[in-house]
C-alpha atoms as a PDB file:
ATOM      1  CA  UNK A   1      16.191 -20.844   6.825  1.00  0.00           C
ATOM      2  CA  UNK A   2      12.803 -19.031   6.784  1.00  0.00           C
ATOM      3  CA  UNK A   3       9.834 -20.652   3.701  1.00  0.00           C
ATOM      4  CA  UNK A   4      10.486 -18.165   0.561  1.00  0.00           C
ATOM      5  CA  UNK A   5       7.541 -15.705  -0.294  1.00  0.00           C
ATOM      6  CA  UNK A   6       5.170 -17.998  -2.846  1.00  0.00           C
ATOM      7  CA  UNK A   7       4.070 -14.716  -5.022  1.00  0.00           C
ATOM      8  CA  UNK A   8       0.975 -15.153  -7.316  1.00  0.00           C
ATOM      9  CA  UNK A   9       1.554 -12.922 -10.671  1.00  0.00           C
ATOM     10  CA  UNK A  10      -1.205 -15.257 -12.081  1.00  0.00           C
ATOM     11  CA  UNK A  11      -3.832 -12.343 -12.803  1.00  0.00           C
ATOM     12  CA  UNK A  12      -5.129 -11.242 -15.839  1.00  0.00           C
ATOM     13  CA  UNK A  13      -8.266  -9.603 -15.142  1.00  0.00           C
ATOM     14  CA  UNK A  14      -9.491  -7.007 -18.090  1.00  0.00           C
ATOM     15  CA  UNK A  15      -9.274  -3.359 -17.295  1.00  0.00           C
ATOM     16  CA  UNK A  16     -12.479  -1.833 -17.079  1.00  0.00           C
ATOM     17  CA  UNK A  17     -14.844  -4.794 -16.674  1.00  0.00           C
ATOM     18  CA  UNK A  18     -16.326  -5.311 -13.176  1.00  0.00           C
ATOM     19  CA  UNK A  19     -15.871  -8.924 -11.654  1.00  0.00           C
ATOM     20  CA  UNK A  20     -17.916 -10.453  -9.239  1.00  0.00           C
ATOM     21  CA  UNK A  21     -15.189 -12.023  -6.596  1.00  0.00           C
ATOM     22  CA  UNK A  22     -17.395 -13.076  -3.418  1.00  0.00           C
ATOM     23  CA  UNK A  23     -21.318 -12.130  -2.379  1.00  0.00           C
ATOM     24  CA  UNK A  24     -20.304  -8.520  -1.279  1.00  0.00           C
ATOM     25  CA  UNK A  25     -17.362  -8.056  -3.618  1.00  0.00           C
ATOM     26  CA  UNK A  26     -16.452  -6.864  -7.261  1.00  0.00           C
ATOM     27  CA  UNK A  27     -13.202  -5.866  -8.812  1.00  0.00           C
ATOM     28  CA  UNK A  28     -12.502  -3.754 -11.553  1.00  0.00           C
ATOM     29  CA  UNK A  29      -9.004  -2.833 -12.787  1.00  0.00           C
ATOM     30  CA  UNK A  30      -7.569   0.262 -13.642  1.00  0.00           C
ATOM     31  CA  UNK A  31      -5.626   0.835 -17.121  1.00  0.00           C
ATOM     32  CA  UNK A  32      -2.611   2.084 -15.190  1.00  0.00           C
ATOM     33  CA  UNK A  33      -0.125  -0.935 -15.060  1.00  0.00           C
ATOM     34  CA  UNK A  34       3.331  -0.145 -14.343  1.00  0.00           C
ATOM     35  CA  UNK A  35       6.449  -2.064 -12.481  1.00  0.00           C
ATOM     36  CA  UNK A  36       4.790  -0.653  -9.214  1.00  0.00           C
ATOM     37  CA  UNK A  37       1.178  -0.934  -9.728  1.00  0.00           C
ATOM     38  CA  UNK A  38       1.109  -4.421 -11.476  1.00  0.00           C
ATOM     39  CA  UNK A  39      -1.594  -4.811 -14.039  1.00  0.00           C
ATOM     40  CA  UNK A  40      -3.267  -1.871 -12.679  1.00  0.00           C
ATOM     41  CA  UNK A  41      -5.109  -0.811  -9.451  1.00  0.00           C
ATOM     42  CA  UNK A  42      -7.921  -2.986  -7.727  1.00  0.00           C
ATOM     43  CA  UNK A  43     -11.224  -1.000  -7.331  1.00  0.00           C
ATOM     44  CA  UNK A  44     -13.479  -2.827  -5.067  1.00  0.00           C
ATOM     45  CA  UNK A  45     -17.448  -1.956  -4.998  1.00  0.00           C
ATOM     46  CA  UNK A  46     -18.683  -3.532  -1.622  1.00  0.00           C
ATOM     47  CA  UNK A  47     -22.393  -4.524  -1.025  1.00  0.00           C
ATOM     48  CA  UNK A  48     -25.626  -4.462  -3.357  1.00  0.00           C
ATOM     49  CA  UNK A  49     -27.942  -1.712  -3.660  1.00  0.00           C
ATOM     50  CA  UNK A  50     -26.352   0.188  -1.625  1.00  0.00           C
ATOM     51  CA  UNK A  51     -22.531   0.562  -1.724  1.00  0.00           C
ATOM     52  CA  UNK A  52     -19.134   1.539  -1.332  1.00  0.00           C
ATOM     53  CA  UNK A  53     -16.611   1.896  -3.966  1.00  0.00           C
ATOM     54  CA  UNK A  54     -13.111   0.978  -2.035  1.00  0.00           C
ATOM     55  CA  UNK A  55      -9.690   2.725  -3.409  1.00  0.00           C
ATOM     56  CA  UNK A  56     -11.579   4.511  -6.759  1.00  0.00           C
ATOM     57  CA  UNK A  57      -8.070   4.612  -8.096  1.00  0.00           C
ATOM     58  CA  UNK A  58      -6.116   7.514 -10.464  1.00  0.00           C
ATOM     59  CA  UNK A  59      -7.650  10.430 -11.953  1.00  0.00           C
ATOM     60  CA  UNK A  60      -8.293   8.376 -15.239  1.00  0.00           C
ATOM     61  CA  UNK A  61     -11.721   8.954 -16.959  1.00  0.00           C
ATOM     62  CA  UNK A  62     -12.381   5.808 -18.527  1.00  0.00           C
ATOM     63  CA  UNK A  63     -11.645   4.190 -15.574  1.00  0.00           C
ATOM     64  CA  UNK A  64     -14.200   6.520 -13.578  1.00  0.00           C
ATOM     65  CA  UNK A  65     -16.623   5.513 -16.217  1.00  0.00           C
ATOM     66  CA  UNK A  66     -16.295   1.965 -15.384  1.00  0.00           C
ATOM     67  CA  UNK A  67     -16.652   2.073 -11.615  1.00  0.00           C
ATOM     68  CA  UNK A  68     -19.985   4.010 -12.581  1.00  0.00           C
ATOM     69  CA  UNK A  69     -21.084   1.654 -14.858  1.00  0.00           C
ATOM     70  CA  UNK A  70     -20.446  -1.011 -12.385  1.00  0.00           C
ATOM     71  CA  UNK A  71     -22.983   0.437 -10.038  1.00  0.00           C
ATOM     72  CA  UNK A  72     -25.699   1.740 -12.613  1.00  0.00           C
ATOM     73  CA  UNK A  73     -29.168   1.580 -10.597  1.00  0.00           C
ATOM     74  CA  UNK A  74     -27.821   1.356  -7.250  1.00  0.00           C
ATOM     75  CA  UNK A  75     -27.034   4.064  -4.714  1.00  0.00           C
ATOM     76  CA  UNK A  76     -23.584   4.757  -4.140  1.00  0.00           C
ATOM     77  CA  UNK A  77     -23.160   5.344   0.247  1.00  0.00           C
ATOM     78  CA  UNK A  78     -19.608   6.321   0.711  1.00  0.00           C
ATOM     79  CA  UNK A  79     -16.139   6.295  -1.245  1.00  0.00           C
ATOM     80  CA  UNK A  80     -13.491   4.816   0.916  1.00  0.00           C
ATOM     81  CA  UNK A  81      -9.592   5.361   0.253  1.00  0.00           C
ATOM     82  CA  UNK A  82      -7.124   3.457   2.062  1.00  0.00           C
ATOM     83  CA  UNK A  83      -3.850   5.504   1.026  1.00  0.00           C
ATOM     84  CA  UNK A  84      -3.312   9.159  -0.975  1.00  0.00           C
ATOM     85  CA  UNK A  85      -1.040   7.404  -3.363  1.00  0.00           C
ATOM     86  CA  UNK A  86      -2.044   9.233  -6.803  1.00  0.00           C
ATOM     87  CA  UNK A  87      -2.953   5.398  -7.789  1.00  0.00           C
ATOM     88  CA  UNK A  88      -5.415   5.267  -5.766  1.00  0.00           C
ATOM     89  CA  UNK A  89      -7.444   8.307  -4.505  1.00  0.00           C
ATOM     90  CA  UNK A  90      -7.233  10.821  -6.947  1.00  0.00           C
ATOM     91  CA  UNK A  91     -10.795   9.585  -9.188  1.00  0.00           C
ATOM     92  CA  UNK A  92     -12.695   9.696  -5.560  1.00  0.00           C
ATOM     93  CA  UNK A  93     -13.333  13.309  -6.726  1.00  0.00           C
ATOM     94  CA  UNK A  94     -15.126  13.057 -10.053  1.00  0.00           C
ATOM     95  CA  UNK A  95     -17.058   9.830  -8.243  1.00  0.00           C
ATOM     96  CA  UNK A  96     -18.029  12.084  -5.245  1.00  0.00           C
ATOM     97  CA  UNK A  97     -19.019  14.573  -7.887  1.00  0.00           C
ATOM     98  CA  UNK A  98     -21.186  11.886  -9.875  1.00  0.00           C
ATOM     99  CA  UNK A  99     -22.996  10.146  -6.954  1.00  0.00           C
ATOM    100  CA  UNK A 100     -22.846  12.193  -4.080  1.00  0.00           C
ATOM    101  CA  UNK A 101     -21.196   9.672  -2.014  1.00  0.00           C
ATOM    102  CA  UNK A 102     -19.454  10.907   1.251  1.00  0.00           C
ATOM    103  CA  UNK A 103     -15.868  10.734   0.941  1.00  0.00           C
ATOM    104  CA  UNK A 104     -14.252   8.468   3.884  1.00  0.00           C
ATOM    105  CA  UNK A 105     -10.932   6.339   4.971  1.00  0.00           C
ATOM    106  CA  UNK A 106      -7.582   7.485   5.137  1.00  0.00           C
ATOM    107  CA  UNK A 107      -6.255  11.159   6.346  1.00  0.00           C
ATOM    108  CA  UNK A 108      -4.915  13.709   4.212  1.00  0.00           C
ATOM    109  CA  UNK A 109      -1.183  13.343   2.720  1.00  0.00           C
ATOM    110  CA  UNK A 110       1.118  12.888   4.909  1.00  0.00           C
ATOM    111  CA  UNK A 111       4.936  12.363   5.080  1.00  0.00           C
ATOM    112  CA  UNK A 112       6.122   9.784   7.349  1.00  0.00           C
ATOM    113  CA  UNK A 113       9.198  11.549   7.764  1.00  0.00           C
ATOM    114  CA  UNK A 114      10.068  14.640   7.417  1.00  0.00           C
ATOM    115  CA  UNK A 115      13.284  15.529   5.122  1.00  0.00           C
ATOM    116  CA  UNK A 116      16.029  17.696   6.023  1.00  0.00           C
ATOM    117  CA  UNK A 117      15.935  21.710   4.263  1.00  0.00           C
ATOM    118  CA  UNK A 118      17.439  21.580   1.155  1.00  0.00           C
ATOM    119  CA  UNK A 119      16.844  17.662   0.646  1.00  0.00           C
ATOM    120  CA  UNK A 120      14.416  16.851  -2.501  1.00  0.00           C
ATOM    121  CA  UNK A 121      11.449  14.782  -1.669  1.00  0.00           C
ATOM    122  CA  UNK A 122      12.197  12.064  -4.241  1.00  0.00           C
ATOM    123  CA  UNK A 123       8.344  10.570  -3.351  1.00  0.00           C
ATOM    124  CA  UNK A 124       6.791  14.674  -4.027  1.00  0.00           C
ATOM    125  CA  UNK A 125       5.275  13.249  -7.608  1.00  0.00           C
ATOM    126  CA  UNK A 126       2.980  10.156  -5.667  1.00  0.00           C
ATOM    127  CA  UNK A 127       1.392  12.109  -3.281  1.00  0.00           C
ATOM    128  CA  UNK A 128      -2.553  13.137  -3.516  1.00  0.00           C
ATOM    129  CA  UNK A 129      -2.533  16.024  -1.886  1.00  0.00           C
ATOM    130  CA  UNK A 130      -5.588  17.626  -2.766  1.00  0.00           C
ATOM    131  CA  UNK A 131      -7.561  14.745  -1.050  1.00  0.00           C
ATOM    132  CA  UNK A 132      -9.674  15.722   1.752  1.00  0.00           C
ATOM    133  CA  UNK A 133     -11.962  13.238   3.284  1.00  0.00           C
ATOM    134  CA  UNK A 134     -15.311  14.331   4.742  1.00  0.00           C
ATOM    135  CA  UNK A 135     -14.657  11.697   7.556  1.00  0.00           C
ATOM    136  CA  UNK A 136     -11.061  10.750   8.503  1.00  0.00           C
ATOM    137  CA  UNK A 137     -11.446   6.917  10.309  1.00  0.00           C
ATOM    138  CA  UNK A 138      -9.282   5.656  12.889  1.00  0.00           C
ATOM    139  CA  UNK A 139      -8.512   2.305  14.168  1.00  0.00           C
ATOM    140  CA  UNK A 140     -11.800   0.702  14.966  1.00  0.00           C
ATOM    141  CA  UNK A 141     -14.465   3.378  13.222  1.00  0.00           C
ATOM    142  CA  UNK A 142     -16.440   1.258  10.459  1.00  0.00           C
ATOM    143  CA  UNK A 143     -19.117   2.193   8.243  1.00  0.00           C
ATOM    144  CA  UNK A 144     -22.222   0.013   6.907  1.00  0.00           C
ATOM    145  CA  UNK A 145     -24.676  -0.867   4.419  1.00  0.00           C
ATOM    146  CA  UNK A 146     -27.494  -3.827   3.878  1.00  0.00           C
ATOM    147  CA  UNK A 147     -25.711  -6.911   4.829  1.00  0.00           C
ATOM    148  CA  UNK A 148     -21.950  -5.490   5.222  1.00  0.00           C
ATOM    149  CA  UNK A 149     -19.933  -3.415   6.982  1.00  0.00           C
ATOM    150  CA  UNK A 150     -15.709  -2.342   6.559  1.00  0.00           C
ATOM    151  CA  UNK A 151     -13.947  -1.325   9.838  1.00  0.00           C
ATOM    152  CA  UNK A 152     -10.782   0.822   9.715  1.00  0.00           C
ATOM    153  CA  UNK A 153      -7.506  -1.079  10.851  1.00  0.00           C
ATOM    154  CA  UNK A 154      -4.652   1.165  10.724  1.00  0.00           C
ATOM    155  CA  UNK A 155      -1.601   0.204   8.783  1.00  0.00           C
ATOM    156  CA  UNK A 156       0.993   2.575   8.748  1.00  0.00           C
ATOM    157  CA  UNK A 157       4.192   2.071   6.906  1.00  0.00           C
ATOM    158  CA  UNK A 158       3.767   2.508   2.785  1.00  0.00           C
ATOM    159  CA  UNK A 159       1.807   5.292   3.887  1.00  0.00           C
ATOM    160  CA  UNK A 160       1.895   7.254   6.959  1.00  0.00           C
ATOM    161  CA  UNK A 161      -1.845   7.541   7.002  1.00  0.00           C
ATOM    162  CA  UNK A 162      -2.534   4.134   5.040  1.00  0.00           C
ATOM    163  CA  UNK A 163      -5.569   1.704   6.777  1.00  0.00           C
ATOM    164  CA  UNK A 164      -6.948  -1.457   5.615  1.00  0.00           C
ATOM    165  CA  UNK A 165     -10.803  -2.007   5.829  1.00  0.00           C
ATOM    166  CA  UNK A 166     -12.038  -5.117   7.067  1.00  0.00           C
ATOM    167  CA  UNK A 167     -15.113  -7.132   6.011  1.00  0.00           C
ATOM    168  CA  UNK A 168     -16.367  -8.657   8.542  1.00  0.00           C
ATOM    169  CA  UNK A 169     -19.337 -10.500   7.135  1.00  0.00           C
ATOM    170  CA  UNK A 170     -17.061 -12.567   4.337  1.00  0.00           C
ATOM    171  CA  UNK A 171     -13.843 -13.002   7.136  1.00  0.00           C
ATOM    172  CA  UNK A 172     -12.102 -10.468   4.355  1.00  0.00           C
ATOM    173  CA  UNK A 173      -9.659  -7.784   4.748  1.00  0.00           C
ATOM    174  CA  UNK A 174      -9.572  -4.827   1.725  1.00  0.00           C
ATOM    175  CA  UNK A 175      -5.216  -4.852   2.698  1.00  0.00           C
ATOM    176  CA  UNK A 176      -4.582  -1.721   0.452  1.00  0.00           C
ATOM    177  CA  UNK A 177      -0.987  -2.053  -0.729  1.00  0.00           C
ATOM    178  CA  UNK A 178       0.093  -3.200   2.914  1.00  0.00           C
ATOM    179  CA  UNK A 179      -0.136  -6.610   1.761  1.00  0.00           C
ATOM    180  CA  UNK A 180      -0.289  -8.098  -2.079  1.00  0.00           C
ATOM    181  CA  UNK A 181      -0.144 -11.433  -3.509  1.00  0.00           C
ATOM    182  CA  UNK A 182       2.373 -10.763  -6.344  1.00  0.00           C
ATOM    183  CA  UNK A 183       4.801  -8.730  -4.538  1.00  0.00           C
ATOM    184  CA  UNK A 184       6.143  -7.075  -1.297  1.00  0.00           C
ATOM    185  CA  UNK A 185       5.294  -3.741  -0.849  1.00  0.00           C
ATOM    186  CA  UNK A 186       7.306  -0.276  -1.665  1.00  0.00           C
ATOM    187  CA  UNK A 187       8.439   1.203   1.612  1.00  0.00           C
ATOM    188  CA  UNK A 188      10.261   4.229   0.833  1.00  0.00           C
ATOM    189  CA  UNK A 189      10.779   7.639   2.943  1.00  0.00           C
ATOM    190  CA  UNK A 190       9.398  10.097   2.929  1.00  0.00           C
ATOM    191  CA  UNK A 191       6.063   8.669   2.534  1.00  0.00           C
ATOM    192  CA  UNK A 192       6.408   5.741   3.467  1.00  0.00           C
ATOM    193  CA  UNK A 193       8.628   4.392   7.060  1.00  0.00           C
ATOM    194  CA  UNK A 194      10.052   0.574   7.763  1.00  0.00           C
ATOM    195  CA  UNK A 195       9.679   0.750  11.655  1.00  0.00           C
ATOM    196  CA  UNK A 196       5.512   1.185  11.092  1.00  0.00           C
ATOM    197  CA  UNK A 197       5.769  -1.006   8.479  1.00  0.00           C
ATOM    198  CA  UNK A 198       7.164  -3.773  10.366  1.00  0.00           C
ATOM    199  CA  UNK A 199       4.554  -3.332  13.559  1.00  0.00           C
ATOM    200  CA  UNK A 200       1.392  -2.968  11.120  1.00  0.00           C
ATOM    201  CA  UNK A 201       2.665  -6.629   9.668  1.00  0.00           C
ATOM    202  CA  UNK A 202       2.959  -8.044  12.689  1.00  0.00           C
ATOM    203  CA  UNK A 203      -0.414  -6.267  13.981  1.00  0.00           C
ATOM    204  CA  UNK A 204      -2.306  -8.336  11.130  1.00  0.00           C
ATOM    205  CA  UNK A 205      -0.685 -10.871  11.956  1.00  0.00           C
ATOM    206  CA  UNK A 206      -2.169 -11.286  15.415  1.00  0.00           C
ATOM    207  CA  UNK A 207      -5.751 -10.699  13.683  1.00  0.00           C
ATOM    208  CA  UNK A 208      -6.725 -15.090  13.465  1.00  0.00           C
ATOM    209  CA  UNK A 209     -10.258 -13.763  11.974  1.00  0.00           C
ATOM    210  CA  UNK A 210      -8.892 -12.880   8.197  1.00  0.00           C
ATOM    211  CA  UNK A 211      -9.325 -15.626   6.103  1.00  0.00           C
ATOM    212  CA  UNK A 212      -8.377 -13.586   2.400  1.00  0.00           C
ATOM    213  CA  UNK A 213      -7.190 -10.380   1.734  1.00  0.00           C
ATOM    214  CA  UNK A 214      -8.068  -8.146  -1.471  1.00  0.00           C
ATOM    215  CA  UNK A 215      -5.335  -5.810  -2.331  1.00  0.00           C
ATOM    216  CA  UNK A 216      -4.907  -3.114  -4.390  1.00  0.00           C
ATOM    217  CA  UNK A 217      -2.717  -4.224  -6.892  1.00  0.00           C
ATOM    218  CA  UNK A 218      -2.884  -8.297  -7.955  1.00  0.00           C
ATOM    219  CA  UNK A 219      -5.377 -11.061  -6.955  1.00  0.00           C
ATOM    220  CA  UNK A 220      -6.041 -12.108  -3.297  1.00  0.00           C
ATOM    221  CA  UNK A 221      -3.819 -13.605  -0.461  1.00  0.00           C
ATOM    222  CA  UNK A 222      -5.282 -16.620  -0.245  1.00  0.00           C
ATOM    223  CA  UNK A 223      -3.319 -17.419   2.914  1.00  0.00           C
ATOM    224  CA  UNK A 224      -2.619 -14.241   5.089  1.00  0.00           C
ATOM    225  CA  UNK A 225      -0.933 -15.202   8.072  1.00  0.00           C
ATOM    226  CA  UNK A 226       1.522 -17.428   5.999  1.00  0.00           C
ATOM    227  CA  UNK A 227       2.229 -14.313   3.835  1.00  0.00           C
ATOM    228  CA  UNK A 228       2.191 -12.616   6.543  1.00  0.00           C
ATOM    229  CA  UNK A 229       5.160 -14.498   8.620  1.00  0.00           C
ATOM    230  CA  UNK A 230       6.804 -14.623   5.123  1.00  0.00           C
ATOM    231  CA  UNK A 231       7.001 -11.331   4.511  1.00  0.00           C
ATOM    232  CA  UNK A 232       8.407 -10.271   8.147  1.00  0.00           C
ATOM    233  CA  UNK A 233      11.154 -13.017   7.888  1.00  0.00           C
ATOM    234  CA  UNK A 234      11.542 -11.262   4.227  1.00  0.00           C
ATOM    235  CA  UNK A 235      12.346  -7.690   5.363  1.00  0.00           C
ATOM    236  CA  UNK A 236      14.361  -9.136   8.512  1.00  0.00           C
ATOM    237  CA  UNK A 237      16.905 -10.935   6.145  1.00  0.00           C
ATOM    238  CA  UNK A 238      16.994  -7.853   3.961  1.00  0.00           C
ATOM    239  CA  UNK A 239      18.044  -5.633   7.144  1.00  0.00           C
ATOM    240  CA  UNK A 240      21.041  -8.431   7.972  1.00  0.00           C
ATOM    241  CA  UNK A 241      21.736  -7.886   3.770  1.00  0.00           C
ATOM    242  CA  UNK A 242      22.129  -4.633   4.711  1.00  0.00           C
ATOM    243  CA  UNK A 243      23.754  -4.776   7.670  1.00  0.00           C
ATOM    244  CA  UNK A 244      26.096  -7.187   6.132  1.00  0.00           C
ATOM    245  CA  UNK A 245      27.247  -4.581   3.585  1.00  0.00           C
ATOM    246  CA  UNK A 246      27.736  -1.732   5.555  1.00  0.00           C
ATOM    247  CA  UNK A 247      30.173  -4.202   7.878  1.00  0.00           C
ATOM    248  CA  UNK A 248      31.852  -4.715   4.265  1.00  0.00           C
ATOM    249  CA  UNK A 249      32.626  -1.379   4.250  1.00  0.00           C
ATOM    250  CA  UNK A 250      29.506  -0.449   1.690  1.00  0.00           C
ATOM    251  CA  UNK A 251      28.490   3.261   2.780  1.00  0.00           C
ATOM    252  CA  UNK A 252      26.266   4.848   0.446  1.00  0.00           C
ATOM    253  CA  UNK A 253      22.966   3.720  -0.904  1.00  0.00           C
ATOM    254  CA  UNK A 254      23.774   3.283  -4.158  1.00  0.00           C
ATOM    255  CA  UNK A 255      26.829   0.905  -2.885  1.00  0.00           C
ATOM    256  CA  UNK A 256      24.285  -1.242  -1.376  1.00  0.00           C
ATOM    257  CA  UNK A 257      21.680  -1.469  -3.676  1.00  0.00           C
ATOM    258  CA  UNK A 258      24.325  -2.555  -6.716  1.00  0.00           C
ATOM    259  CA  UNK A 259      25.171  -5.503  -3.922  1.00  0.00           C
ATOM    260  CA  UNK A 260      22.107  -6.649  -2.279  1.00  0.00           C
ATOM    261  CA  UNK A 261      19.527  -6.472  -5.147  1.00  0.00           C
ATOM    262  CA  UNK A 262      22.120  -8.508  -7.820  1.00  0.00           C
ATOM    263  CA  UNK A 263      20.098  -8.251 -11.323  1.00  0.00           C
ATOM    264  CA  UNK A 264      17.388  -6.077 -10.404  1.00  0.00           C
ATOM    265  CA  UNK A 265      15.404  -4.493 -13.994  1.00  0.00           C
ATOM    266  CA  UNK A 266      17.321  -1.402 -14.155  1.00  0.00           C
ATOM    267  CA  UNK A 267      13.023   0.228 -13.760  1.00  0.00           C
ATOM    268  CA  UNK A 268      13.535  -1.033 -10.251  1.00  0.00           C
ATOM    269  CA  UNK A 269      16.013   0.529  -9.210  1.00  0.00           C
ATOM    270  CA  UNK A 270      14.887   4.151  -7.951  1.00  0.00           C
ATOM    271  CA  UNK A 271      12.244   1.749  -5.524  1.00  0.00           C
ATOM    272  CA  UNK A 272      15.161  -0.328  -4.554  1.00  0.00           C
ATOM    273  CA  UNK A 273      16.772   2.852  -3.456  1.00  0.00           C
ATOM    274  CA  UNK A 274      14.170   3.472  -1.358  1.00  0.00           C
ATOM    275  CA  UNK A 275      13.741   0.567  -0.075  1.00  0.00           C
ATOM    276  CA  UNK A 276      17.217   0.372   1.303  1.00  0.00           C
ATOM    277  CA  UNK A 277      16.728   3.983   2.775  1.00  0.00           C
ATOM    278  CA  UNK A 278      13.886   2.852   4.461  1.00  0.00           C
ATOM    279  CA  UNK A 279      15.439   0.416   6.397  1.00  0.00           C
ATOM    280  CA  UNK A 280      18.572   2.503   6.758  1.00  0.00           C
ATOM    281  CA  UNK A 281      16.217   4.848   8.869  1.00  0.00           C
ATOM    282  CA  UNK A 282      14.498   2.723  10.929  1.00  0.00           C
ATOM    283  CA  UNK A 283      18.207   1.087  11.579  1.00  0.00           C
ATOM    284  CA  UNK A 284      19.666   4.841  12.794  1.00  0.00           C
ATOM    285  CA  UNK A 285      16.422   5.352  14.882  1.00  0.00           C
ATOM    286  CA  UNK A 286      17.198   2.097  16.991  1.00  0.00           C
ATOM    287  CA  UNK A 287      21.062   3.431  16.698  1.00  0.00           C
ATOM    288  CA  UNK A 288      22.200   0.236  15.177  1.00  0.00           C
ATOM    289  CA  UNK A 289      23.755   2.187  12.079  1.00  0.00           C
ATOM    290  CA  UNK A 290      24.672   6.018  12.385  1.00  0.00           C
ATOM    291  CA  UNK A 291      24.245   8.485   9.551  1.00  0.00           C
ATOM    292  CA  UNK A 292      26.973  11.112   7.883  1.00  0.00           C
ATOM    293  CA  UNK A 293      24.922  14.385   7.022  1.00  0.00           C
ATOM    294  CA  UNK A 294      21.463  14.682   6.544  1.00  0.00           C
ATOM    295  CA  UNK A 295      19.143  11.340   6.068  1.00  0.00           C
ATOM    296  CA  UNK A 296      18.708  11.359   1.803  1.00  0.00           C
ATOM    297  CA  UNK A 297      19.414   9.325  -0.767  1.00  0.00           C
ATOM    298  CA  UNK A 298      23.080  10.744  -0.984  1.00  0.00           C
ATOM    299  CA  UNK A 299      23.590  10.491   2.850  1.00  0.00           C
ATOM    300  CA  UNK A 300      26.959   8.236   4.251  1.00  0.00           C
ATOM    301  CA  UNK A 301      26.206   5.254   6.465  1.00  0.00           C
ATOM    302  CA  UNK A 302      28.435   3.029   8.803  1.00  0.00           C
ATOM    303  CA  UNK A 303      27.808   0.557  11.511  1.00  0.00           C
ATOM    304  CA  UNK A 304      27.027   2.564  15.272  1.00  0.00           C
END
C-alpha cells in the first residue's frame, strides 16, 4: 500500500501583506479564497531592487495595490505567469500598466483538448483569454536579475500551457498549481489533460536539484520528491477506483463520482466531475476504456 499524501492546510498568511519567505522571496496573498484556490492565490516578488512579480493573480484592485506596495522604490523587470487561470494572470495587466514591466511565462489560453460541436466547455468561465505575453518561454528559456534568475520548466496538465519557474540560486521551484502542499491539483478537460499531467509529475520528479517548492495556492512543499511519488501513486489508485467502477457496471460520470469520492462537500463536486473525466480521457486515448458519443460530461463509458 503506497504512504498517504501528508497535506499541510496549516497557512494563515494575511491577504494583502507581503512576507519575506527566503533571501529572494516574498509572498503576498490574494483576497480570493475559495474551495479551489485555498486561502487565496500566492503572489511571489523575486529578487531586490530589481524584480519580478511571479503569478500577479486575479483582476482584483486591492490586491494590485498590494503587490505595488510591496515593491515601492524598486524597479519592477518582468511579470511572469505560470498558467491563464483567471486566478492568476488576469492583474498582470494593470501591473504592466503601472511599472512597465515586460510581460513573460506561459502562452496564451489554451484548451488541452478540444470538445466536440455542440458540447459546452464547462471550464469557458476560468480561462484568461485576453492574456498575451510579450515573451512566450519554453522549456529551458530563463530570465534574470541581481543575484537570481527563474528558468521555464514546462508542466503541462492543469493547464495546457502551464510552466513552473525555477530558482536556481535558493534550490527553489515557483510549482504554479502543478504541485501544492494542501491539496492535489484540479485536472479537468478541457483545460486541463491527465496524460500531461501524469508525465510533468514524473518529469519533476527526476529533477534531484529542488529542495522546496512555492505554489500558488498554500505554503511550500517542504519535501518535493516525497510529494511528488505521493501524488503519482495518488492519481494511479484513483484510475484503478475508476476502473473498478466501470467493471461494476458504473457508466456515466456522475455514477462514478457518487461511488469513488464517498462524502465529498457537495462544492466539490463539479471538480470531482472533472476530475473523473480527466482520467476517463487519458484512459480512452490508451484504449483501456471506450467512449459512447462524444467525450463530455454526459458521455457513456465501459471497459475496451
Amino acid at each position: 500500500m503506497s504512504e498517504p499524501i501528508a497535506f499541510d492546510t496549516r497557512f494563515d498568511a494575511p491577504h494583502g501583506v507581503a512576507v519575506t519567505l527566503s533571501p529572494l522571496l516574498r509572498r503576498v496573498v490574494a483576497p480570493n479564497p475559495g474551495p479551489v484556490t485555498f486561502t487565496g492565490t500566492c503572489s511571489y516578488v523575486v529578487g531586490r531592487g530589481t524584480v519580478a512579480i511571479v503569478d500577479p493573480g486575479p483582476d482584483d484592485p486591492a490586491h494590485v495595490e498590494a503587490l505595488l506596495a510591496a515593491v515601492a522604490g524598486e524597479s519592477v523587470g518582468h511579470v511572469v505567469v505560470t498558467h491563464t487561470h483567471r486566478d492568476h494572470s488576469p492583474a498582470a495587466r494593470a501591473i504592466v500598466a503601472a511599472t512597465g514591466a515586460r510581460l513573460v511565462g506561459c502562452g496564451p489560453h489554451r484548451p488541452a483538448s478540444v470538445l466536440p460541436d455542440g458540447v459546452a466547455n464547462p471550464m469557458e468561465a476560468s480561462g484568461d483569454r485576453d492574456y498575451r505575453p510579450d515573451l512566450e518561454m519554453r522549456e529551458g528559456d530563463a530570465i534574470a536579475g541581481a543575484g537570481w534568475s527563474l528558468v521555464a520548466v514546462e508542466t503541462p496538465g492543469h493547464t495546457a500551457n502551464h510552466l513552473a519557474f525555477a530558482l536556481p540560486e535558493e534550490r527553489a521551484l515557483l510549482s504554479g498549481d502543478h504541485v501544492m502542499a494542501w491539496a492535489t491539483t484540479f485536472v479537468g478537460p478541457p483545460d486541463g489533460a491527465m496524460g500531461p499531467y501524469m508525465a510533468s509529475l514524473s518529469k519533476l520528479l527526476a529533477r534531484e536539484d529542488d529542495v522546496v517548492y512555492w505554489p500558488g495556492h498554500g505554503g511550500p512543499v517542504t519535501e518535493p520528491r516525497r510529494m511528488v511519488r505521493a501524488i503519482l501513486a495518488h492519481r494511479r489508485q484513483r484510475e484503478e477506483a475508476i476502473l473498478a467502477r466501470l467493471r461494476a457496471g458504473d457508466s456515466a460520470v456522475p455514477e462514478i463520482v457518487a461511488n469513488v469520492y464517498r462524502g465529498l462537500a457537495p462544492a466539490l463536486h463539479g471538480a470531482a466531475a472533472l476530475n473523473v473525466l480527466a482520467h476517463l480521457e487519458d484512459l480512452a486515448a490508451r484504449e483501456v476504456v471506450r467512449v459512447e458519443g462524444p467525450l463530455s460530461l454526459a458521455a457513456r463509458f465501459a471497459m475496451a
